[in-house]
C-alpha atoms as a PDB file:
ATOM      1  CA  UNK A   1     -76.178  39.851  17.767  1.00  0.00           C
ATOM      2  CA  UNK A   2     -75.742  36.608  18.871  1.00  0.00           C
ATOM      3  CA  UNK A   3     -78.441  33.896  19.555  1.00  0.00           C
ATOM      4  CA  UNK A   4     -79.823  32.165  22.829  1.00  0.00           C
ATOM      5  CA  UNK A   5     -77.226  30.660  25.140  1.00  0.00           C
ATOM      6  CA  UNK A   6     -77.696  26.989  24.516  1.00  0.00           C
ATOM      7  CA  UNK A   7     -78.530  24.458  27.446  1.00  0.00           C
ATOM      8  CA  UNK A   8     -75.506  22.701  29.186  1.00  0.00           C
ATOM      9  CA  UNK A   9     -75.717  19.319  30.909  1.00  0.00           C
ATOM     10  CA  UNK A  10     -74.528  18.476  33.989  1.00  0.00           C
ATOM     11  CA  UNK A  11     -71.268  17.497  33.046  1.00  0.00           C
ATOM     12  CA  UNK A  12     -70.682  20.766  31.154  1.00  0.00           C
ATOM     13  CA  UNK A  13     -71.449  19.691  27.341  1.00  0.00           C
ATOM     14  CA  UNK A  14     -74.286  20.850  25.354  1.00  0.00           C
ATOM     15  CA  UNK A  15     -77.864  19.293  25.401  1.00  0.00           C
ATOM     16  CA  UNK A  16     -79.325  18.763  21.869  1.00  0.00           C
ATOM     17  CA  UNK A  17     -83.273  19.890  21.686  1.00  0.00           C
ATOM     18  CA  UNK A  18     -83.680  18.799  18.526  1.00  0.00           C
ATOM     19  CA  UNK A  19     -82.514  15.089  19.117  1.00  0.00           C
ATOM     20  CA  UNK A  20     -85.012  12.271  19.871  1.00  0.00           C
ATOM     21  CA  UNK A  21     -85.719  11.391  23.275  1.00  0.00           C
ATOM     22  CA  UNK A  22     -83.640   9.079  24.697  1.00  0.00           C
ATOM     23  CA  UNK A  23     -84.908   5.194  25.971  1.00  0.00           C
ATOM     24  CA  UNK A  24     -84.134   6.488  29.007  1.00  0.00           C
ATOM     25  CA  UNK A  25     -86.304   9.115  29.124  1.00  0.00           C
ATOM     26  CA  UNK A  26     -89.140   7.517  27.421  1.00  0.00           C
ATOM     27  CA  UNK A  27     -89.317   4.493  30.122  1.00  0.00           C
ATOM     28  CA  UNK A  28     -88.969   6.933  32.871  1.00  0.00           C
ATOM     29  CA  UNK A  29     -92.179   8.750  31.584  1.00  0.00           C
ATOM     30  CA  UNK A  30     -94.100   6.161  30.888  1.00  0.00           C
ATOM     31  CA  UNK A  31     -93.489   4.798  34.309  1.00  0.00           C
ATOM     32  CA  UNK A  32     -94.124   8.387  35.673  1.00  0.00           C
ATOM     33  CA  UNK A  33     -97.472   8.719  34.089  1.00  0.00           C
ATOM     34  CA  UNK A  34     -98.111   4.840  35.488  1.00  0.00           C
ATOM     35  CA  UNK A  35     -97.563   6.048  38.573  1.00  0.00           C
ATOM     36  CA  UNK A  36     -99.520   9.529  38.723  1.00  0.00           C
ATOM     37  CA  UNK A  37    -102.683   7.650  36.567  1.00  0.00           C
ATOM     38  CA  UNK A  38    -101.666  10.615  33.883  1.00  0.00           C
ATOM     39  CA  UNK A  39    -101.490   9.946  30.007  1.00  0.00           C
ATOM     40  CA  UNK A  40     -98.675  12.203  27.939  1.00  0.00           C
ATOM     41  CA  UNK A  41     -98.249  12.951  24.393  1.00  0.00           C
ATOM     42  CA  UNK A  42     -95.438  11.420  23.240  1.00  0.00           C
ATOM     43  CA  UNK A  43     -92.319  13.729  23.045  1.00  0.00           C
ATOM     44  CA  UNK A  44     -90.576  14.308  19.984  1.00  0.00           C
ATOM     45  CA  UNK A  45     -86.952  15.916  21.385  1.00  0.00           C
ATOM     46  CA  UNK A  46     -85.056  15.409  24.028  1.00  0.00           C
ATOM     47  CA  UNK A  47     -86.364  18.743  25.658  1.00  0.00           C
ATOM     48  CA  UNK A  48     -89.995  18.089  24.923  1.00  0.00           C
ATOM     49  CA  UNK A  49     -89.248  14.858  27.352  1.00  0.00           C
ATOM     50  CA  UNK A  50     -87.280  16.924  29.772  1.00  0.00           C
ATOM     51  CA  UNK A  51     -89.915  18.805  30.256  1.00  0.00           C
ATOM     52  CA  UNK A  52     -92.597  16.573  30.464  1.00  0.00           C
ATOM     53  CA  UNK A  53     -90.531  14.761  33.484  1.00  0.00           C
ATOM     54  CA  UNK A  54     -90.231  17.808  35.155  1.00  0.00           C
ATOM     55  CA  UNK A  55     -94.544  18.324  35.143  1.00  0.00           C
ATOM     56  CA  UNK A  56     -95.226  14.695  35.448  1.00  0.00           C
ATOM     57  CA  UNK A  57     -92.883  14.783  38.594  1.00  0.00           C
ATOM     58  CA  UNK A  58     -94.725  17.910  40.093  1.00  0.00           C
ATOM     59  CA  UNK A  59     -98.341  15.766  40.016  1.00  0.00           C
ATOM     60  CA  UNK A  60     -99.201  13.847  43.111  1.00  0.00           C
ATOM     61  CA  UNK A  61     -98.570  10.152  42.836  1.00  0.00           C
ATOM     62  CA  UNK A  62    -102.167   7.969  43.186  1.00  0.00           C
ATOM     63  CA  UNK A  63    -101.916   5.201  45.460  1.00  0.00           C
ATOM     64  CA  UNK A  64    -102.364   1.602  43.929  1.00  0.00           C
ATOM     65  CA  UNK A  65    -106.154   1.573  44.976  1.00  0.00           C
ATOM     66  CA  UNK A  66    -106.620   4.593  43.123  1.00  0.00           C
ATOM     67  CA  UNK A  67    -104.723   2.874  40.264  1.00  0.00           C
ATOM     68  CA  UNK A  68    -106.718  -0.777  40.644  1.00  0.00           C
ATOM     69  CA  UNK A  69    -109.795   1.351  40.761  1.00  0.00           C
ATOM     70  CA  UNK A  70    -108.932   3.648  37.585  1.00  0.00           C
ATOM     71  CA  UNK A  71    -107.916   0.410  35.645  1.00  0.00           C
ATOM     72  CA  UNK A  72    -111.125  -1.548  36.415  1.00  0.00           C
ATOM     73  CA  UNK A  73    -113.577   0.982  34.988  1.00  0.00           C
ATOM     74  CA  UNK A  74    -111.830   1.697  31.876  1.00  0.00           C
ATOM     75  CA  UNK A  75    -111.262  -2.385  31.636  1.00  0.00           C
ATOM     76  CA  UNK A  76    -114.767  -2.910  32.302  1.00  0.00           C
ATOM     77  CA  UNK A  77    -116.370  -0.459  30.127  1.00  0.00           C
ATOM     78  CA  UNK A  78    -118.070  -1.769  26.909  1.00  0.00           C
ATOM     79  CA  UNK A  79    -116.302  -0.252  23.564  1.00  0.00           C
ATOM     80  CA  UNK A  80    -117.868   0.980  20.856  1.00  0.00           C
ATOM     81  CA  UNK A  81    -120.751   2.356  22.372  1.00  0.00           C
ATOM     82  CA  UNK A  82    -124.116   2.660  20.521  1.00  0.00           C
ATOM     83  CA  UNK A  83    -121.537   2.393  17.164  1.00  0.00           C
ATOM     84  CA  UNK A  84    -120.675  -1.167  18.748  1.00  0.00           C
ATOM     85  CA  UNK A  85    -121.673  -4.145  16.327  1.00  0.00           C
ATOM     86  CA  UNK A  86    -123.771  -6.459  18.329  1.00  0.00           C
ATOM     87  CA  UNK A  87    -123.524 -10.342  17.495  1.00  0.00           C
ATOM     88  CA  UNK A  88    -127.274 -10.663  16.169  1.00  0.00           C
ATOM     89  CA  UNK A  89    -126.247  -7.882  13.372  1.00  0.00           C
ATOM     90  CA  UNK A  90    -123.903 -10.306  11.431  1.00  0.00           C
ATOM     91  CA  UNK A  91    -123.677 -13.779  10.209  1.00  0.00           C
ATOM     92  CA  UNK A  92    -120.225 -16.303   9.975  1.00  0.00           C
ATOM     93  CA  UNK A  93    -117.057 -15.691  11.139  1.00  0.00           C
ATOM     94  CA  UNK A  94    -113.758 -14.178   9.563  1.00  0.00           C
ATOM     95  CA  UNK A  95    -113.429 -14.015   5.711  1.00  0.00           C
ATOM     96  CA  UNK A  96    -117.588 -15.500   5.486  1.00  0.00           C
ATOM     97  CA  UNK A  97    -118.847 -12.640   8.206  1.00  0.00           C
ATOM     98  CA  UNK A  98    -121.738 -10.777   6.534  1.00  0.00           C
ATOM     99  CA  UNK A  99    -124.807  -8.356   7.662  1.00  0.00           C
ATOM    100  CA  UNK A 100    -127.449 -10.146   9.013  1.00  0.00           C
ATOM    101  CA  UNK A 101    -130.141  -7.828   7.403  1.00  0.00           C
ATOM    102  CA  UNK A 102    -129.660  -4.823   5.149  1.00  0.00           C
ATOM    103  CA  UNK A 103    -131.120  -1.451   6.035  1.00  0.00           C
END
């Protein structure tokens, strides 16, 4: 029994699955997912990429008020949350930083 017909390219020669995405590939998705206000998990072959192309490509593309509008709340949002370290909690700067008061 022989195994699964591999995938040909374009110009007729075989396409690796198992090789790294190319640069190629990797600027075209990050600009994709620029463009479509999406975030991807990095691919790890040369398929995974193909394929993430192909879905990225099938999403709608936001319009750059959408995208000014997306990036200005997650800019403007304070990090950390109620985990944050406020500045009254600690003393000095750098190396000489410290707890202000122990709990």
């Amino acid at each position: 029994m022989r195994g699964a017909p591999q995938p040909t390219t374009d110009q007729g020669g075989h396409m690796a699955h198992d090789d790294r995405p190319t640069p190629r590939q990797q600027r075209y998705l990050r600009s994709l997912a620029q463009s479509t206000a999406t975030s991807f998990t990095p691919p790890a072959t040369r398929g995974e990429a193909s394929s993430e192309i192909e879905r990225l490509q099938g999403l709608g593309r936001s319009t750059a008020a959408e995208r000014r509008v997306d990036r200005h709340a997650v800019q403007g949002t304070e990090r950390g949350g109620a985990a944050r370290v406020r500045d009254e909690e600690v003393t000095g700067y750098g190396s000489t930083a410290a707890w202000a008061r122990r709990s």
